[in-house]
Protein backbone atom coordinates (compact mmCIF):
# COMPACT_ATOMS: atom_id res chain seq x y z
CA UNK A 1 -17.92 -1.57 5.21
CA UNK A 2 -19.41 0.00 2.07
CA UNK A 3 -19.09 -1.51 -1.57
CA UNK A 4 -16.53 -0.61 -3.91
CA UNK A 5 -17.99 2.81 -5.91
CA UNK A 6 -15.75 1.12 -8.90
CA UNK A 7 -14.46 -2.19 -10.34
CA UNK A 8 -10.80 -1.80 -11.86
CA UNK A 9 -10.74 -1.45 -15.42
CA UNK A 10 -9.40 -4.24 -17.33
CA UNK A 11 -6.25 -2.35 -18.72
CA UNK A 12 -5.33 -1.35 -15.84
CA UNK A 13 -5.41 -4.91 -13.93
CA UNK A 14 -3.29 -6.34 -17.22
CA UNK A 15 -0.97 -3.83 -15.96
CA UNK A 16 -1.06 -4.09 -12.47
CA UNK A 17 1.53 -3.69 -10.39
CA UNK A 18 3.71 -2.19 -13.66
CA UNK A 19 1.08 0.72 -13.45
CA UNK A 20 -1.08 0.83 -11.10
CA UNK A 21 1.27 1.40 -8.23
CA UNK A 22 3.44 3.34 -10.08
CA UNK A 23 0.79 6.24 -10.41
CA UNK A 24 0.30 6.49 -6.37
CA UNK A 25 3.56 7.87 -4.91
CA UNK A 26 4.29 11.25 -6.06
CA UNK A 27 3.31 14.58 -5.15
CA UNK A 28 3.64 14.44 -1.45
CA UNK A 29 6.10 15.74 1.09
CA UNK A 30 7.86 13.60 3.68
CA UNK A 31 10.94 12.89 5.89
CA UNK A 32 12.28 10.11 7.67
CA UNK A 33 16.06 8.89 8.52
CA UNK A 34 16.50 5.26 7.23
CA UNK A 35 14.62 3.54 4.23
CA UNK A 36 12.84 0.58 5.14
CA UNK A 37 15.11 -1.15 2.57
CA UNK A 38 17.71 -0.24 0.37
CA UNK A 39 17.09 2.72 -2.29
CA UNK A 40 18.95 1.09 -5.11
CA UNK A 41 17.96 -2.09 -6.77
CA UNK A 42 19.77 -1.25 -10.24
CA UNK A 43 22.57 -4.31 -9.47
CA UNK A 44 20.05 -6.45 -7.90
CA UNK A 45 19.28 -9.71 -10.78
CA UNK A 46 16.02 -9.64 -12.93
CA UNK A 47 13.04 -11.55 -12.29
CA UNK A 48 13.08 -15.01 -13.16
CA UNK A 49 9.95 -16.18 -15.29
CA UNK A 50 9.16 -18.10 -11.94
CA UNK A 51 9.26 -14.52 -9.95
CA UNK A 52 7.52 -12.88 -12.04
CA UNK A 53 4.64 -15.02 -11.79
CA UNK A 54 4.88 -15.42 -8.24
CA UNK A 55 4.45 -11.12 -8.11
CA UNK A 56 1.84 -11.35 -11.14
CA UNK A 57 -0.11 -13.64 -8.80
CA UNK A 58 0.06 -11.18 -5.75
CA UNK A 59 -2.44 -8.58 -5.63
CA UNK A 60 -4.60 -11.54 -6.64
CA UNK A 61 -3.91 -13.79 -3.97
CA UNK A 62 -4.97 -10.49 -1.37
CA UNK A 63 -7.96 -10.46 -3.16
CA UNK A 64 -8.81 -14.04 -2.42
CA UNK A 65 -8.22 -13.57 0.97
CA UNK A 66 -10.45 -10.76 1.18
CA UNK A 67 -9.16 -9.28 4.15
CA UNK A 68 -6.04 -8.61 6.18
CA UNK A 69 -4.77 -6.79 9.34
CA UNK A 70 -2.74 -3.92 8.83
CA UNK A 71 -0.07 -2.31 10.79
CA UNK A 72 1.61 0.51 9.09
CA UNK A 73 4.10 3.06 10.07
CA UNK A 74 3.66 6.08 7.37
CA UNK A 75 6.24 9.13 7.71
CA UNK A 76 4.70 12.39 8.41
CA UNK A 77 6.81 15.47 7.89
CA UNK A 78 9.26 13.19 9.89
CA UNK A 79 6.77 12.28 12.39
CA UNK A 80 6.16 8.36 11.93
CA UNK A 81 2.30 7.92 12.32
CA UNK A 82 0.98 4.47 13.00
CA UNK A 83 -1.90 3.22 11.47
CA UNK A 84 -3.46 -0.13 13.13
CA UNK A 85 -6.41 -2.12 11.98
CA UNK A 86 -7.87 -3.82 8.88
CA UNK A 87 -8.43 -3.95 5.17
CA UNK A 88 -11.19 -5.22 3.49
CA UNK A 89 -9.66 -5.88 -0.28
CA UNK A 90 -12.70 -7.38 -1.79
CA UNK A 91 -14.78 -4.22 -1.13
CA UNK A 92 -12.01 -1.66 -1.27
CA UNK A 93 -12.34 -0.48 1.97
CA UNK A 94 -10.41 0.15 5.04
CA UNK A 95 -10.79 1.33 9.20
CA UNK A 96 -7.84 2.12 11.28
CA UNK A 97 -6.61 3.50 14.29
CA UNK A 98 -4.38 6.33 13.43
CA UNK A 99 -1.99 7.52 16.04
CA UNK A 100 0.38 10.39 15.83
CA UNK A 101 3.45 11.22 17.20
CA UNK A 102 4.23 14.65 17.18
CA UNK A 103 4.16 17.23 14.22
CA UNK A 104 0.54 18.19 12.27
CA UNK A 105 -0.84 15.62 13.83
CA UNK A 106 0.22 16.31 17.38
CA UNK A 107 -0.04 12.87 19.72
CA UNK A 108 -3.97 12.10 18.43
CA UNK A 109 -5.36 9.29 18.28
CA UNK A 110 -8.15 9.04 15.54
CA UNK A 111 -10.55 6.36 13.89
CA UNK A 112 -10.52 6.47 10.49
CA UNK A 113 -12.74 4.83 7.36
CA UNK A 114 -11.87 5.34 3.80
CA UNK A 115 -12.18 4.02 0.37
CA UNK A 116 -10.72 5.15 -2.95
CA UNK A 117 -12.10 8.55 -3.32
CA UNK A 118 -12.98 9.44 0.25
CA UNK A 119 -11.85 9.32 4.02
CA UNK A 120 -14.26 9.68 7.21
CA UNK A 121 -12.23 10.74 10.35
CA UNK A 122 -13.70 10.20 14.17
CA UNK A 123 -11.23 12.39 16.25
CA UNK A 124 -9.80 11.65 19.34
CA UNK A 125 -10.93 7.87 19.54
CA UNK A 126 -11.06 6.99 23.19
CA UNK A 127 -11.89 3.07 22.34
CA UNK A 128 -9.84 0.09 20.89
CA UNK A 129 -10.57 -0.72 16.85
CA UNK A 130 -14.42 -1.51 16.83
CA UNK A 131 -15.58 -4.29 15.15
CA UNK A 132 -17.43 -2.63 12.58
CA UNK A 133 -17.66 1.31 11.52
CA UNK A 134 -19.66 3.31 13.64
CA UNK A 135 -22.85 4.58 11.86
CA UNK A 136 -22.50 8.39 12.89
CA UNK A 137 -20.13 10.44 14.32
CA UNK A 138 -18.13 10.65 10.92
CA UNK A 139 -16.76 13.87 8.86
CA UNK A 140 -16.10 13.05 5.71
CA UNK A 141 -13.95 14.86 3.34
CA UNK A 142 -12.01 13.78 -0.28
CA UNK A 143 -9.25 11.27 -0.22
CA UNK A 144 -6.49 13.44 -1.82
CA UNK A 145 -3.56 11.42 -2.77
CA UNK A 146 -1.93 13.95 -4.76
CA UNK A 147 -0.98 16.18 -1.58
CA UNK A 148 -1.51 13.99 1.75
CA UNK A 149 0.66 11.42 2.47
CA UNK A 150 -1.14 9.93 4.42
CA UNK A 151 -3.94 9.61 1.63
CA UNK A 152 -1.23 8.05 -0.84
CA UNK A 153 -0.59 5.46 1.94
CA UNK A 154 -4.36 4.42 2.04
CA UNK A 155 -4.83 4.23 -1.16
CA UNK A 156 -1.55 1.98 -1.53
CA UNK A 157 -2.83 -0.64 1.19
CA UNK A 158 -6.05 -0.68 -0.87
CA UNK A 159 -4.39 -1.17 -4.45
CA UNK A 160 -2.15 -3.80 -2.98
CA UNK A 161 -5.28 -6.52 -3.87
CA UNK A 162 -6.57 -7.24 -7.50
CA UNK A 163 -9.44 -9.18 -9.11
CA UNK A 164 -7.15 -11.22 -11.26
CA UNK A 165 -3.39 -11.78 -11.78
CA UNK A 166 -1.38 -9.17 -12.85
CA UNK A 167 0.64 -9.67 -16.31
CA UNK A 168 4.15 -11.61 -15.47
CA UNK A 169 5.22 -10.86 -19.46
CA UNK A 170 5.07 -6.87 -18.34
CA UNK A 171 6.43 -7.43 -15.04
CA UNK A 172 9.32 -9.48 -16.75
CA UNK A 173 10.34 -6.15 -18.37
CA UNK A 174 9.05 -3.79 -15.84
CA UNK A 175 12.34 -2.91 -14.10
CA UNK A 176 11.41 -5.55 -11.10
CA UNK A 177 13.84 -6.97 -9.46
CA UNK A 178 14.55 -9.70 -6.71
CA UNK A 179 16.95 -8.42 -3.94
CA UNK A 180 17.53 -11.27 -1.43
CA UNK A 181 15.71 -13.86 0.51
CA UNK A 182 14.35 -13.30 4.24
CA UNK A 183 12.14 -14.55 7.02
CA UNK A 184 9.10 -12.39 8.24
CA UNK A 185 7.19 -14.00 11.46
CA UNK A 186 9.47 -17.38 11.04
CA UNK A 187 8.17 -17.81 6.86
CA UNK A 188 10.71 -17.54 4.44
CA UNK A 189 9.99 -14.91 1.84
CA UNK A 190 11.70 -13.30 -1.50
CA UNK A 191 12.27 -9.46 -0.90
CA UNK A 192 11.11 -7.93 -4.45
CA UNK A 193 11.88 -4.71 -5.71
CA UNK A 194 9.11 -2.81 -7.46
CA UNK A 195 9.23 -1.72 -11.39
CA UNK A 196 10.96 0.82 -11.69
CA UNK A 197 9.36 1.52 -15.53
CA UNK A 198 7.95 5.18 -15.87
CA UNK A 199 4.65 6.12 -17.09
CA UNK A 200 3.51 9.28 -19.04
CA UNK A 201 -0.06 8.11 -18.26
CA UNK A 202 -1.94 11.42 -16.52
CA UNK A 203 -2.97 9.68 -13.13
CA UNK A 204 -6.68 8.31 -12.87
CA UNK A 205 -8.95 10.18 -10.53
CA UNK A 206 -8.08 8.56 -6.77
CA UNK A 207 -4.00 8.30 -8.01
CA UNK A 208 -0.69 10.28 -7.56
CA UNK A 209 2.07 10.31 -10.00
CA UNK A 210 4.97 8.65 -8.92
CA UNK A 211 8.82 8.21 -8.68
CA UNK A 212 9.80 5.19 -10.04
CA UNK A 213 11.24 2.27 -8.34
CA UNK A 214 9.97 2.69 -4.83
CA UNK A 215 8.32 0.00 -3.75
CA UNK A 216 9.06 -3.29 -1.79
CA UNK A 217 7.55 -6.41 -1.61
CA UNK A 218 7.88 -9.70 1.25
CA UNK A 219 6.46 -12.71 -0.72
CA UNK A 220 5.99 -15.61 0.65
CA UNK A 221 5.76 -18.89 -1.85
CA UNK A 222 2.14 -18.91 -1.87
CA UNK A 223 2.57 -15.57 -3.58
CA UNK A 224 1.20 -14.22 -0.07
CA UNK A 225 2.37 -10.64 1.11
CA UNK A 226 3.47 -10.18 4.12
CA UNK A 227 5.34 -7.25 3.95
CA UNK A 228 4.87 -3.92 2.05
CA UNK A 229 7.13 -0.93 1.66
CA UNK A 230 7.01 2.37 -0.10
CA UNK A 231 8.87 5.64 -0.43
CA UNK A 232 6.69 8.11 -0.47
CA UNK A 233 6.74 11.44 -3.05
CA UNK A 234 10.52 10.22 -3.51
CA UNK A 235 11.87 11.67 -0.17
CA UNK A 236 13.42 9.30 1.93
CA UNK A 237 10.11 8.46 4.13
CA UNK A 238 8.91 4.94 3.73
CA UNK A 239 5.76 3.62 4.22
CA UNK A 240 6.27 0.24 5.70
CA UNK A 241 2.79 -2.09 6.04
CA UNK A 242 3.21 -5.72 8.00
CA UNK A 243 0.02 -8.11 6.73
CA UNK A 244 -1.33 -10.73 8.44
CA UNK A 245 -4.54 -12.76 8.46
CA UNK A 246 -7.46 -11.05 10.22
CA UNK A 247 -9.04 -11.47 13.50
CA UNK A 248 -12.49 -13.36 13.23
């Protein structure tokens, strides 16, 4: 996979997860019945101090790890696609299998490779996920987060990792919140709510604006994240991501 084109600026990894997921989620169109977990997290407690740090230290710990395996369901004009495959965090790059199921994207079955600012497509993928990107058969095009969802949800599994912790003092008063305790593959975790603090920050190049509050998090209490949820342009489609160590 290719290098990261950018590093993150420091102001926006003090911010982290207070801003920089709150600028990806807007501007696209989608439908799906249920939410992946519920909408409302205005009665749910604050975050401890403890929480807090535990989510500050999240996108870090993903970084450390460098890599994950991915299995997302992302709603299409309520037509779940599933993306399967892996994400390379320390270079900001990802390849998938993307399958559809009915609507734009018909039942196809399609490799894709992107990074923050674009997305390479190999249609009609008769082969399991390869190892490594093929070096041709690619057409590349812009990733457009503002309009595709399935762009925002790429660019979400990539901003989900961080070169450093995130700020617990601005996640403290972000609008987080901690909703209950579960168990995802047998380890306990603590379901988070995202922050739910708006921005009038024009989104960076690579970013959608957002509706606030839409985001879900499975921690585990290594400050791993197993779990990842988002509802996307503020419809009720959710992204939902399971994250799990990847294959050697």
């Amino acid at each position: 996979m290719r290098p990261p084109r950018r590093r993150t600026s420091p102001a926006v990894s003090a911010c982290g997860i207070a801003l920089t997921l709150l600028t990806l989620l807007g501007g696209t169109a989608c439908t799906q019945e249920k939410p992946a977990a519920p909408a409302s997290a205005t009665s749910a407690p604050a975050l401890t101090a403890r929480q807090a740090e535990l989510l500050a230290l999240t996108r870090f710990a993903n970084y450390r790890r460098g890599t994950a395996q991915v299995t997302a369901d992302i709603p299409v004009q309520g037509h779940p696609a599933r993306l399967t495959g892996r994400i390379d965090w320390r270079h900001s790059t990802g390849l998938a299998i993307l399958q559809g199921n009915g609507g734009v994207l018909e039942h196809g079955r399609h490799l894709l490779r992107w990074d923050r600012t674009t997305v390479s497509v190999q249609r009609n993928w008769p082969g399991p996920l390869p190892p490594h990107p093929p070096r041709d058969g690619w057409t590349q095009r812009a990733l457009t987060a503002t309009t595709s969802t399935i762009d925002t949800a790429l660019l979400l599994l990539l901003n989900l990792a961080a070169d450093r912790p995130d700020n617990a003092q601005l996640l403290l008063h972000s609008g987080a919140r901690s909703l209950r305790h579960e168990e995802v593959g047998g380890v306990p975790v603590t379901v988070f709510a995202g922050p739910s603090t708006t921005t009038s920050q024009e989104p960076s190049p690579g970013t959608a604006r957002t509706t606030s509050g839409h985001t879900r998090y499975w921690i585990d209490a290594d400050g791993g994240l197993r779990r990842f949820s988002a509802r996307l342009g503020g419809s009720t489609g959710w992204l939902v991501a399971q994250l799990s160590a990847a294959k050697q």
